[in-house]
PDB file of N, CA and C in Angstrom:
ATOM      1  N   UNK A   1      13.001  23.951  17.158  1.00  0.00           N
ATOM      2  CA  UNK A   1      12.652  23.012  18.211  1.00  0.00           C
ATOM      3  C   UNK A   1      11.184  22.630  18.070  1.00  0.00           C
ATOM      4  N   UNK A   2      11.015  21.274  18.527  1.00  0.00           N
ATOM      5  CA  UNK A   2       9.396  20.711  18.080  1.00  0.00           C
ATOM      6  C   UNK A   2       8.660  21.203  19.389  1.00  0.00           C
ATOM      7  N   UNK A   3       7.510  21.176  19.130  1.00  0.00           N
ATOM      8  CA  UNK A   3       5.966  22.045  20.006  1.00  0.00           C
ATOM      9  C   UNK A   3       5.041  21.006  19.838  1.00  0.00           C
ATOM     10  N   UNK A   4       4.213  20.592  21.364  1.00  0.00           N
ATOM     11  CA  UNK A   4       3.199  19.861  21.172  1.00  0.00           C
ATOM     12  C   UNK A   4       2.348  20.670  21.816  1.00  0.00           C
ATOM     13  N   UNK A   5       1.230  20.378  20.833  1.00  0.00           N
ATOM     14  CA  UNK A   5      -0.008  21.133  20.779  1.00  0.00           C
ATOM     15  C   UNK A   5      -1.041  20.068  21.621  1.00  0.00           C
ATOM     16  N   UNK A   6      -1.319  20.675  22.613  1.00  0.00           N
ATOM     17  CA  UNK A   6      -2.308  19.535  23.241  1.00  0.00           C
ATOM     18  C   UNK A   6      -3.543  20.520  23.545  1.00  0.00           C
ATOM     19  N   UNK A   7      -4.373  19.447  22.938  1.00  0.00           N
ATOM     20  CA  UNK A   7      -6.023  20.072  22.339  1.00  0.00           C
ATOM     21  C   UNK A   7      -7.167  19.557  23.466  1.00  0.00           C
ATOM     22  N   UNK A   8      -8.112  20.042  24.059  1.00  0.00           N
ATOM     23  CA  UNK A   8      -8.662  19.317  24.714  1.00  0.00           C
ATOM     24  C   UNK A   8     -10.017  19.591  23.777  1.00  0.00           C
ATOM     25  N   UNK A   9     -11.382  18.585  23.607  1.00  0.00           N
ATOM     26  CA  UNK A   9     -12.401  18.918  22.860  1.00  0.00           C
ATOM     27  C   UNK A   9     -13.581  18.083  24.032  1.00  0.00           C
ATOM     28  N   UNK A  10     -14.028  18.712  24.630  1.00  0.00           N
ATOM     29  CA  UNK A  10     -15.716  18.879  24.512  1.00  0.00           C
ATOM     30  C   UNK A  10     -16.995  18.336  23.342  1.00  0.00           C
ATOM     31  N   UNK A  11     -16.794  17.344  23.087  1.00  0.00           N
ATOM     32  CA  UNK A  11     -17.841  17.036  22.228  1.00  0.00           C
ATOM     33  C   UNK A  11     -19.418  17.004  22.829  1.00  0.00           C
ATOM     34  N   UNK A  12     -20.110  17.532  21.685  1.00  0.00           N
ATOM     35  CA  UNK A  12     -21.810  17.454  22.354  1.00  0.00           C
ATOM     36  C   UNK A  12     -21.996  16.319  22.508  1.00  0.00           C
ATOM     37  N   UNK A  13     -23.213  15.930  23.421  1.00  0.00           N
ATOM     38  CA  UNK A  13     -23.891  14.395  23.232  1.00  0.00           C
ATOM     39  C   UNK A  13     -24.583  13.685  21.987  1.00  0.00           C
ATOM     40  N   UNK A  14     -24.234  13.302  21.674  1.00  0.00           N
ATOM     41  CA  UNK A  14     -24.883  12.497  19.979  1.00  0.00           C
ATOM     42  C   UNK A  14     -24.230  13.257  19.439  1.00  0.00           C
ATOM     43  N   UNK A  15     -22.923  13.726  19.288  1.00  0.00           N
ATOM     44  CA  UNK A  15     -21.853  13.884  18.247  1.00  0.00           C
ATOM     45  C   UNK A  15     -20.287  12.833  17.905  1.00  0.00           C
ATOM     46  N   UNK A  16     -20.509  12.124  19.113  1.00  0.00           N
ATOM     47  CA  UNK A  16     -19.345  11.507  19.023  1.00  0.00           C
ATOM     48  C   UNK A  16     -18.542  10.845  18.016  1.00  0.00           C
ATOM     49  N   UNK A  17     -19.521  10.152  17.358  1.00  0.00           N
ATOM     50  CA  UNK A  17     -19.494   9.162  16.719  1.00  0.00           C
ATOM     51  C   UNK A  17     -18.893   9.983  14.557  1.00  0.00           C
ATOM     52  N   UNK A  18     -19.461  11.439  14.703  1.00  0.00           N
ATOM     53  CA  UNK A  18     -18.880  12.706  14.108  1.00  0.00           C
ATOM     54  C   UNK A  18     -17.955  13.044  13.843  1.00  0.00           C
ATOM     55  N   UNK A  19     -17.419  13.425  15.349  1.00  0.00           N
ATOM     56  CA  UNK A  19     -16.228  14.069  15.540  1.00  0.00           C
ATOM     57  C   UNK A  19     -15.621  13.244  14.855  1.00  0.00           C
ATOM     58  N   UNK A  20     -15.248  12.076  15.313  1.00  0.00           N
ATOM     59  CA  UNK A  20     -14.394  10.781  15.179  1.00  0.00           C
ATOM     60  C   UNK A  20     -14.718  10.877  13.449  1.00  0.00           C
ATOM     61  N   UNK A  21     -15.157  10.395  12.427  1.00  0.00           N
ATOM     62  CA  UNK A  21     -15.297  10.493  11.365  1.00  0.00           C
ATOM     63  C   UNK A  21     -14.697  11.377  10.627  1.00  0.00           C
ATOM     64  N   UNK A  22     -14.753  12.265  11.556  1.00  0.00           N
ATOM     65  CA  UNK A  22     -14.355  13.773  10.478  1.00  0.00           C
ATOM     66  C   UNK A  22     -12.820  14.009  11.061  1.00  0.00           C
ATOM     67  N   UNK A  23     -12.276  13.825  12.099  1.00  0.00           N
ATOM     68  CA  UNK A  23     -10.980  13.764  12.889  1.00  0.00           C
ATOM     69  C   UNK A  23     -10.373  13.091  12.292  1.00  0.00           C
ATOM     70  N   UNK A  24     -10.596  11.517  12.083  1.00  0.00           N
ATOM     71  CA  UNK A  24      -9.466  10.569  11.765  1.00  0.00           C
ATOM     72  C   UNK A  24      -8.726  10.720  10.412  1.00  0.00           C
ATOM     73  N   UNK A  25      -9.958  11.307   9.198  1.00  0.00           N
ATOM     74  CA  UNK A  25      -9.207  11.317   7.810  1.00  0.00           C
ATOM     75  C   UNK A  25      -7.870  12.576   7.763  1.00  0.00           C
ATOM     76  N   UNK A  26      -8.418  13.146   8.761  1.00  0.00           N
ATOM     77  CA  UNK A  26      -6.992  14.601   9.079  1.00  0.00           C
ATOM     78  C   UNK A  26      -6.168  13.863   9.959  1.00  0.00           C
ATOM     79  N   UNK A  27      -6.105  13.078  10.990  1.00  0.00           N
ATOM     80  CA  UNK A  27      -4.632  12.603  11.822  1.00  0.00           C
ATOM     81  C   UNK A  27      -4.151  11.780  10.763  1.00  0.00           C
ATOM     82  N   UNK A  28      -5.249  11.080   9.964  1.00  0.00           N
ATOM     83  CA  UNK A  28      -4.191  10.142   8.584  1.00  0.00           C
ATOM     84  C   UNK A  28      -3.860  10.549   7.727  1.00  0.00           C
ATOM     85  N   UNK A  29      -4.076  12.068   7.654  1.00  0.00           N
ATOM     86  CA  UNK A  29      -3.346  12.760   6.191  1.00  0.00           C
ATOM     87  C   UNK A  29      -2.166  13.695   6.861  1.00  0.00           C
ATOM     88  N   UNK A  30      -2.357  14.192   8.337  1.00  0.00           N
ATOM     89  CA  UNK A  30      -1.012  14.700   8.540  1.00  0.00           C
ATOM     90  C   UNK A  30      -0.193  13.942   8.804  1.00  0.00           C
ATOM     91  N   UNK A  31      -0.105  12.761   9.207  1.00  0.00           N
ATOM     92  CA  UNK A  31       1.188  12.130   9.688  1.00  0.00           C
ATOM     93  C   UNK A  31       2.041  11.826   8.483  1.00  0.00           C
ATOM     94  N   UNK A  32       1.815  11.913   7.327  1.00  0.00           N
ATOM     95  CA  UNK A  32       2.479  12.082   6.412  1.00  0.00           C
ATOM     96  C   UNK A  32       3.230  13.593   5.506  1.00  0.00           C
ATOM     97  N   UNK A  33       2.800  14.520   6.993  1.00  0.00           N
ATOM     98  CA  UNK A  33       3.423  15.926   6.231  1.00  0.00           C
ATOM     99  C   UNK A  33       5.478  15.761   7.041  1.00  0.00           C
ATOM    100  N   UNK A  34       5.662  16.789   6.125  1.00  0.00           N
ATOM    101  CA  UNK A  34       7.398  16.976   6.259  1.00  0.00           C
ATOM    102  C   UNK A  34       7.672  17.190   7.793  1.00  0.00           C
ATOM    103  N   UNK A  35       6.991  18.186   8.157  1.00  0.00           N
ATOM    104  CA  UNK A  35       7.299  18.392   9.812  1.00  0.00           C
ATOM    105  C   UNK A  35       6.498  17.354  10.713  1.00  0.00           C
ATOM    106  N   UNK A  36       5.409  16.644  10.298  1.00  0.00           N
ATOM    107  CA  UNK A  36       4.761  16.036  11.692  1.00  0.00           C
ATOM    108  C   UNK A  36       5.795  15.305  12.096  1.00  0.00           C
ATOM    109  N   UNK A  37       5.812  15.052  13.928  1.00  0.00           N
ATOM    110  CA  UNK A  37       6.833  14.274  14.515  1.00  0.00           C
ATOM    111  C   UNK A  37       6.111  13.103  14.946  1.00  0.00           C
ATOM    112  N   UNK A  38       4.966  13.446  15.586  1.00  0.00           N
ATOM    113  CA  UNK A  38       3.612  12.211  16.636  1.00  0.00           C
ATOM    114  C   UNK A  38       2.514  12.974  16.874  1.00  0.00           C
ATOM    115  N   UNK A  39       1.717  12.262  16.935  1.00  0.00           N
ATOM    116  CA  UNK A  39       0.110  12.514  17.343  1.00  0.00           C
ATOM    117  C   UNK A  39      -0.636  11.142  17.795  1.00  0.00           C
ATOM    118  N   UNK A  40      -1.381  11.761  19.324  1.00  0.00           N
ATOM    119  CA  UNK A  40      -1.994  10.494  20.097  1.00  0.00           C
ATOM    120  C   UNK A  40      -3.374  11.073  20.297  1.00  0.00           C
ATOM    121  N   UNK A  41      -4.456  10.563  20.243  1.00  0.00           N
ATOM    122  CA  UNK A  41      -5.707  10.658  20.388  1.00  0.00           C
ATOM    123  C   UNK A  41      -6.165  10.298  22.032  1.00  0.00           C
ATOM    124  N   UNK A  42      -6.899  10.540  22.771  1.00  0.00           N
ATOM    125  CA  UNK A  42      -7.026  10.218  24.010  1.00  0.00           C
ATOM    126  C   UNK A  42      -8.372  10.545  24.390  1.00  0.00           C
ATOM    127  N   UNK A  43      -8.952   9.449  25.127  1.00  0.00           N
ATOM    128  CA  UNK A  43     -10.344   9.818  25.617  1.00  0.00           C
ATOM    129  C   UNK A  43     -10.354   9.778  27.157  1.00  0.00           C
ATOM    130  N   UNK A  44     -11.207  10.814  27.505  1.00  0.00           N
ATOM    131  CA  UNK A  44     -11.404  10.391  29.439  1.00  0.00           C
ATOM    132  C   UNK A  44     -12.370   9.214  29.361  1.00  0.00           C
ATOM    133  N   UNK A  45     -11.515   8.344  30.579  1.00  0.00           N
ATOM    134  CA  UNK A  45     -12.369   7.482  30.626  1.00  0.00           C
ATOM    135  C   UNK A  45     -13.419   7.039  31.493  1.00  0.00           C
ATOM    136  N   UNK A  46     -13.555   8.663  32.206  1.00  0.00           N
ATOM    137  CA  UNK A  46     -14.955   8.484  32.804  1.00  0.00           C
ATOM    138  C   UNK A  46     -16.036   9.540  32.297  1.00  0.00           C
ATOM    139  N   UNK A  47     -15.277  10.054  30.740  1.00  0.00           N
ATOM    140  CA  UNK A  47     -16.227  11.127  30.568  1.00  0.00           C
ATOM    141  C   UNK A  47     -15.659  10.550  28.618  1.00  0.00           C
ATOM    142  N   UNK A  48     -17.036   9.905  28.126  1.00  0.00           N
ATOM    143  CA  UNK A  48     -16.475   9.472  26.707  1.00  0.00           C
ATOM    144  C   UNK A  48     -16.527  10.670  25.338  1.00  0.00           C
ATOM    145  N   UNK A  49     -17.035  11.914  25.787  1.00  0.00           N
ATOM    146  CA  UNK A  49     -17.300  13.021  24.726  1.00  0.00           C
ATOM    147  C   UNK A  49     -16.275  13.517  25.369  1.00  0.00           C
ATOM    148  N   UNK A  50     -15.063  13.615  25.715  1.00  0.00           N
ATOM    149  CA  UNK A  50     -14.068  14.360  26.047  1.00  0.00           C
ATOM    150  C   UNK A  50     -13.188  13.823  25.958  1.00  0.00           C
ATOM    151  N   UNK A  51     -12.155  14.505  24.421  1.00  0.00           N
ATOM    152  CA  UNK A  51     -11.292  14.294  24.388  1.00  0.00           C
ATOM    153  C   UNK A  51     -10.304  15.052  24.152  1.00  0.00           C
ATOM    154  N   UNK A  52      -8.813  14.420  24.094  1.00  0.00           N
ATOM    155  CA  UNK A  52      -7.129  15.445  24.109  1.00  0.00           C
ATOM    156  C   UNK A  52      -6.437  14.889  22.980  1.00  0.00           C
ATOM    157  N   UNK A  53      -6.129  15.774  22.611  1.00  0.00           N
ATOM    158  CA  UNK A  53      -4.929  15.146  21.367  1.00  0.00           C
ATOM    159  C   UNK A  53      -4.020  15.685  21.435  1.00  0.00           C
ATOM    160  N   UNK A  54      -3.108  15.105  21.026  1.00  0.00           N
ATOM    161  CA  UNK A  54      -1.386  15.473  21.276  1.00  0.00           C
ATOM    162  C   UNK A  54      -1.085  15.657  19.882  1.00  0.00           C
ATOM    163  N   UNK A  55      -0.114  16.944  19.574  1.00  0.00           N
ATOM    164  CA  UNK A  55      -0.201  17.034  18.321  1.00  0.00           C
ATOM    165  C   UNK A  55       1.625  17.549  18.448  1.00  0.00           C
ATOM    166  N   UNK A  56       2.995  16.448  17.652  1.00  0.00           N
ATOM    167  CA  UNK A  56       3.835  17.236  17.832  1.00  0.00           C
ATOM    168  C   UNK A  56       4.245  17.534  16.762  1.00  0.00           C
ATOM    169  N   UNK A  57       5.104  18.562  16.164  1.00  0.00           N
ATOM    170  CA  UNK A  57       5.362  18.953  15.224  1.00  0.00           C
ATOM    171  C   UNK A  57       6.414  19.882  15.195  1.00  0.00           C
ATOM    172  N   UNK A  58       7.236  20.016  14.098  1.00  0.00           N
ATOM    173  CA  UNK A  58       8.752  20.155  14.080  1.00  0.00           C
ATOM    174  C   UNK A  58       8.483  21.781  14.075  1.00  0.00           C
ATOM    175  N   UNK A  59       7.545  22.662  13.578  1.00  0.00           N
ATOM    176  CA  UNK A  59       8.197  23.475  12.773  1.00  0.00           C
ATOM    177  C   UNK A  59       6.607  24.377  13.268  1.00  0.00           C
ATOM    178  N   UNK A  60       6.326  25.785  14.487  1.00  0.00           N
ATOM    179  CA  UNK A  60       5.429  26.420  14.362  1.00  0.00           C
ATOM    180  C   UNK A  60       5.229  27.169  13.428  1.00  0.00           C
ATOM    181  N   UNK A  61       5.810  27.668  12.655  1.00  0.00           N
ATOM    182  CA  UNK A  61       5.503  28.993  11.611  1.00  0.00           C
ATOM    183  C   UNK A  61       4.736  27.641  10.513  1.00  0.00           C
ATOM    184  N   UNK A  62       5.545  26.508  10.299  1.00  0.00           N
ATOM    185  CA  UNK A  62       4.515  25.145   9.800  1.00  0.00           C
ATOM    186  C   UNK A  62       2.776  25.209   9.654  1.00  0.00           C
ATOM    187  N   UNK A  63       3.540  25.197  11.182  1.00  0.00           N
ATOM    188  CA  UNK A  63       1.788  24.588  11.627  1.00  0.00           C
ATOM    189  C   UNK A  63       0.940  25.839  11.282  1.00  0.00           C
ATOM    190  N   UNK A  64       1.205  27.112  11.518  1.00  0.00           N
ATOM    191  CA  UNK A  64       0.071  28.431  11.764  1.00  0.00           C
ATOM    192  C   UNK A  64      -0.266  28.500  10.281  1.00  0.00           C
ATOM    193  N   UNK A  65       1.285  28.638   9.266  1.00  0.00           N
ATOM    194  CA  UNK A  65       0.896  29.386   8.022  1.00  0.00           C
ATOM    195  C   UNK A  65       0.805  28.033   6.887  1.00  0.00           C
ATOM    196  N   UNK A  66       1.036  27.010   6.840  1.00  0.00           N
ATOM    197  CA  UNK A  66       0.946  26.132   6.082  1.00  0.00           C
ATOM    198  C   UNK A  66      -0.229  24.659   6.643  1.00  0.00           C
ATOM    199  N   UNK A  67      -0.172  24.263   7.827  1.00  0.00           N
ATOM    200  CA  UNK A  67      -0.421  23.246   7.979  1.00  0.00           C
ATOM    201  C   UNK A  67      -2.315  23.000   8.367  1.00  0.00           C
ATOM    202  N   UNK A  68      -2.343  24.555   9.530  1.00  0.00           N
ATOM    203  CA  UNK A  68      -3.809  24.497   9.783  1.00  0.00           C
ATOM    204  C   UNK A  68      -4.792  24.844   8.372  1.00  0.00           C
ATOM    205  N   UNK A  69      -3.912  25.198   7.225  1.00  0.00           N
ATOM    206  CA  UNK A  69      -4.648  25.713   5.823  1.00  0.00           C
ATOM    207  C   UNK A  69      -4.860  24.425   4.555  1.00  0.00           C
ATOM    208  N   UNK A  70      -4.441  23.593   5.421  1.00  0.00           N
ATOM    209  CA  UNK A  70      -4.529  22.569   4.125  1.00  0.00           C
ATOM    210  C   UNK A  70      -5.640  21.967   3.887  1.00  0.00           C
ATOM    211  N   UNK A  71      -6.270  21.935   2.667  1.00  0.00           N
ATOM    212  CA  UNK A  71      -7.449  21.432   2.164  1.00  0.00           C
ATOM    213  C   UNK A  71      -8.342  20.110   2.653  1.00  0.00           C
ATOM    214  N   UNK A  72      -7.480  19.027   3.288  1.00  0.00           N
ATOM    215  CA  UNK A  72      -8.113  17.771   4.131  1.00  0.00           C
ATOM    216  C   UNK A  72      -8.666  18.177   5.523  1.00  0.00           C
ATOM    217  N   UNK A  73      -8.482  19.657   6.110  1.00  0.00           N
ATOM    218  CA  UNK A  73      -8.531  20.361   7.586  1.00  0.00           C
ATOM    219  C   UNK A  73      -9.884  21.170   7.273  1.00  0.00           C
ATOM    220  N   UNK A  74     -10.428  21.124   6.102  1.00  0.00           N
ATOM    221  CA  UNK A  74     -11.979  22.068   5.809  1.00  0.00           C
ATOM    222  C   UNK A  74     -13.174  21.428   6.307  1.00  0.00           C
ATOM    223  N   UNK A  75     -13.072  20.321   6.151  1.00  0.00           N
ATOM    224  CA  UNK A  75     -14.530  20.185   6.632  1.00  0.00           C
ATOM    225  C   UNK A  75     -14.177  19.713   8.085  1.00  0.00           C
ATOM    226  N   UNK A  76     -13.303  19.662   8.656  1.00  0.00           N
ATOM    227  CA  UNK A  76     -12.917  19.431  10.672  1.00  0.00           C
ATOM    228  C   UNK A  76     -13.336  20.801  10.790  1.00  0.00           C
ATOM    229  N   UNK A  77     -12.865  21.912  10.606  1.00  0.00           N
ATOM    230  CA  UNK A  77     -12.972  23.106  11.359  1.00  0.00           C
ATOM    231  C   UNK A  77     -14.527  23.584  11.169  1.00  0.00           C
ATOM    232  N   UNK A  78     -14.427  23.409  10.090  1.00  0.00           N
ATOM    233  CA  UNK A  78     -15.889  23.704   9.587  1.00  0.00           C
ATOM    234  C   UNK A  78     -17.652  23.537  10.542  1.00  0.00           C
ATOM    235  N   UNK A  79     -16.841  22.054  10.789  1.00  0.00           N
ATOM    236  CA  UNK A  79     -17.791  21.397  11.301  1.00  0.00           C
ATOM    237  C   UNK A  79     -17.645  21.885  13.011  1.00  0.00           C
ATOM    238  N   UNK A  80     -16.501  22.316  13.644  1.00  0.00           N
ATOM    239  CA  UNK A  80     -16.489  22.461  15.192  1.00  0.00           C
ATOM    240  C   UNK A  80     -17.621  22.670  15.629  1.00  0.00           C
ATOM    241  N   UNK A  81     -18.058  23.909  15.184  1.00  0.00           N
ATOM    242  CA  UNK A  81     -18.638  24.461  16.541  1.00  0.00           C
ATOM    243  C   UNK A  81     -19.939  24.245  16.328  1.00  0.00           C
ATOM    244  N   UNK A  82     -20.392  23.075  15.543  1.00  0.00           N
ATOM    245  CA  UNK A  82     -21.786  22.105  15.586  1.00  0.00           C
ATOM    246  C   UNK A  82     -21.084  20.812  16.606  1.00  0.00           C
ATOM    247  N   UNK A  83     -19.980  20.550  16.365  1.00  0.00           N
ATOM    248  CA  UNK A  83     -19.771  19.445  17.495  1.00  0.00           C
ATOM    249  C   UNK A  83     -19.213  19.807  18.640  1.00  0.00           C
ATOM    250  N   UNK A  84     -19.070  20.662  18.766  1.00  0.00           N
ATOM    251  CA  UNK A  84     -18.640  21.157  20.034  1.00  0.00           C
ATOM    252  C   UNK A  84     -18.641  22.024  21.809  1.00  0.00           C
ATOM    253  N   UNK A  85     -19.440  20.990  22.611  1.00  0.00           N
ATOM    254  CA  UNK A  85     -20.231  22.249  23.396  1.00  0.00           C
ATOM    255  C   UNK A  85     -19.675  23.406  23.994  1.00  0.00           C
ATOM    256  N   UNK A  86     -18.316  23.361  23.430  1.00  0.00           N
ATOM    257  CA  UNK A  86     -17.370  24.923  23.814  1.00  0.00           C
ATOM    258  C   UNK A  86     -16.217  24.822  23.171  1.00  0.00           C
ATOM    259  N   UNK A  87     -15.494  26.115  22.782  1.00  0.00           N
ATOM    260  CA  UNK A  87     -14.193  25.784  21.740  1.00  0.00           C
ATOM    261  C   UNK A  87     -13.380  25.243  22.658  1.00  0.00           C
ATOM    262  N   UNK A  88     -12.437  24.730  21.639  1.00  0.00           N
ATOM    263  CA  UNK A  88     -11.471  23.885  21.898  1.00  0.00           C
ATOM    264  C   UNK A  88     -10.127  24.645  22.731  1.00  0.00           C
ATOM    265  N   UNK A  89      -9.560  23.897  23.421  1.00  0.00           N
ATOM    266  CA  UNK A  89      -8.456  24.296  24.644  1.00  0.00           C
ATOM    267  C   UNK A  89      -7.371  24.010  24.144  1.00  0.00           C
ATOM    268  N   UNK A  90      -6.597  25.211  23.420  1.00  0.00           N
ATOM    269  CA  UNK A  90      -5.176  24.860  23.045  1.00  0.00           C
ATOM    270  C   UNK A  90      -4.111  25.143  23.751  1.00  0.00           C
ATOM    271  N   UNK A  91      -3.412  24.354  24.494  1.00  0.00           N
ATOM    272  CA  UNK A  91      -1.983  25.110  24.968  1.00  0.00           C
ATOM    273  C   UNK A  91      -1.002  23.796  24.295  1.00  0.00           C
ATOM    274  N   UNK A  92       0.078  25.042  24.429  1.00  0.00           N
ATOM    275  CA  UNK A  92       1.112  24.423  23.471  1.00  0.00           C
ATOM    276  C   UNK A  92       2.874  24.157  24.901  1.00  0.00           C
ATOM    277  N   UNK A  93       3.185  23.200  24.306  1.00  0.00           N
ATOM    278  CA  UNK A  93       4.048  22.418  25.166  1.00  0.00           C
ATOM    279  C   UNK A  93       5.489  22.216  24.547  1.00  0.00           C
ATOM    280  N   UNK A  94       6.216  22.523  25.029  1.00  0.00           N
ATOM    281  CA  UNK A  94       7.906  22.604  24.516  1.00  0.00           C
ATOM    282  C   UNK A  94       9.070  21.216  25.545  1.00  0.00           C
ATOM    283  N   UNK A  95       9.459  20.482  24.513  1.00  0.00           N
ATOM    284  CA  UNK A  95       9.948  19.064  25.163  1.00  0.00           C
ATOM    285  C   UNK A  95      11.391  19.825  25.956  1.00  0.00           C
ATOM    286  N   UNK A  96      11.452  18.980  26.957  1.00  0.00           N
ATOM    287  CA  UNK A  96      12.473  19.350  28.312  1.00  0.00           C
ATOM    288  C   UNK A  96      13.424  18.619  28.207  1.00  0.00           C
ATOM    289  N   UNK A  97      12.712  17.004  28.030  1.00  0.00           N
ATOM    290  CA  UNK A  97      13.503  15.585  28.384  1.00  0.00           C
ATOM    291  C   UNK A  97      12.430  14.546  27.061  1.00  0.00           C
ATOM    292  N   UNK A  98      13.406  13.962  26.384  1.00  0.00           N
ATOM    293  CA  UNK A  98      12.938  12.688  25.513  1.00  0.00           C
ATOM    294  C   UNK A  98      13.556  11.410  26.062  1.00  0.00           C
ATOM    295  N   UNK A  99      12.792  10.589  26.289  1.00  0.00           N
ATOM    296  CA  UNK A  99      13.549   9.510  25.649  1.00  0.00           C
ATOM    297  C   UNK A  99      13.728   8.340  25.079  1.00  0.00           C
ATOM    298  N   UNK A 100      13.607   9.021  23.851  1.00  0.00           N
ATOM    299  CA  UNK A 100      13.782   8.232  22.641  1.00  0.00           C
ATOM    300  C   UNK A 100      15.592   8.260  22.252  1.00  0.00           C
TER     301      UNK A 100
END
């Protein structure tokens, strides 16, 4: 059964523009793996260094032992906790109702 991973990130002030750089080449290299299902990017829009991403994906043992290890994901993690004014908020979400 698919799991969405919804991320919340805290970006510092004068990192934004970073994050985003170093984020986008990883949402455009996973959406082409075997298990990704969707992924949405989201900003508050009364707070612009704070953002959520929706991350769904077919397959957790995927994501832990294959997917967070892949070579396009080194310099994102790498870089966090210079862009980040606190780690990141993961809870993970199991679909009830689709409808697609």
């Amino acid at each position: 059964m698919s799991e969405t991973y919804v991320i919340t990130f805290h970006v510092r002030a004068g990192q934004r523009s970073r994050f985003l750089a170093l984020l986008t080449p990883v949402l455009d290299a996973m959406r082409h793996e075997d298990t990704f299902i969707h992924a949405a990017l989201h900003v508050d829009p009364d707070c612009p260094d704070r953002f959520q991403l929706h991350e769904t994906w077919a397959d957790r043992d995927d994501v832990l032992n294959v997917q967070l290890n892949r070579p396009y994901r080194s310099a994102w993690h790498a870089a966090l906790a210079d862009l980040l004014e606190r780690p990141r908020n993961v809870a993970i979400w199991k679909p009830v109702w689709s409808g697609d």
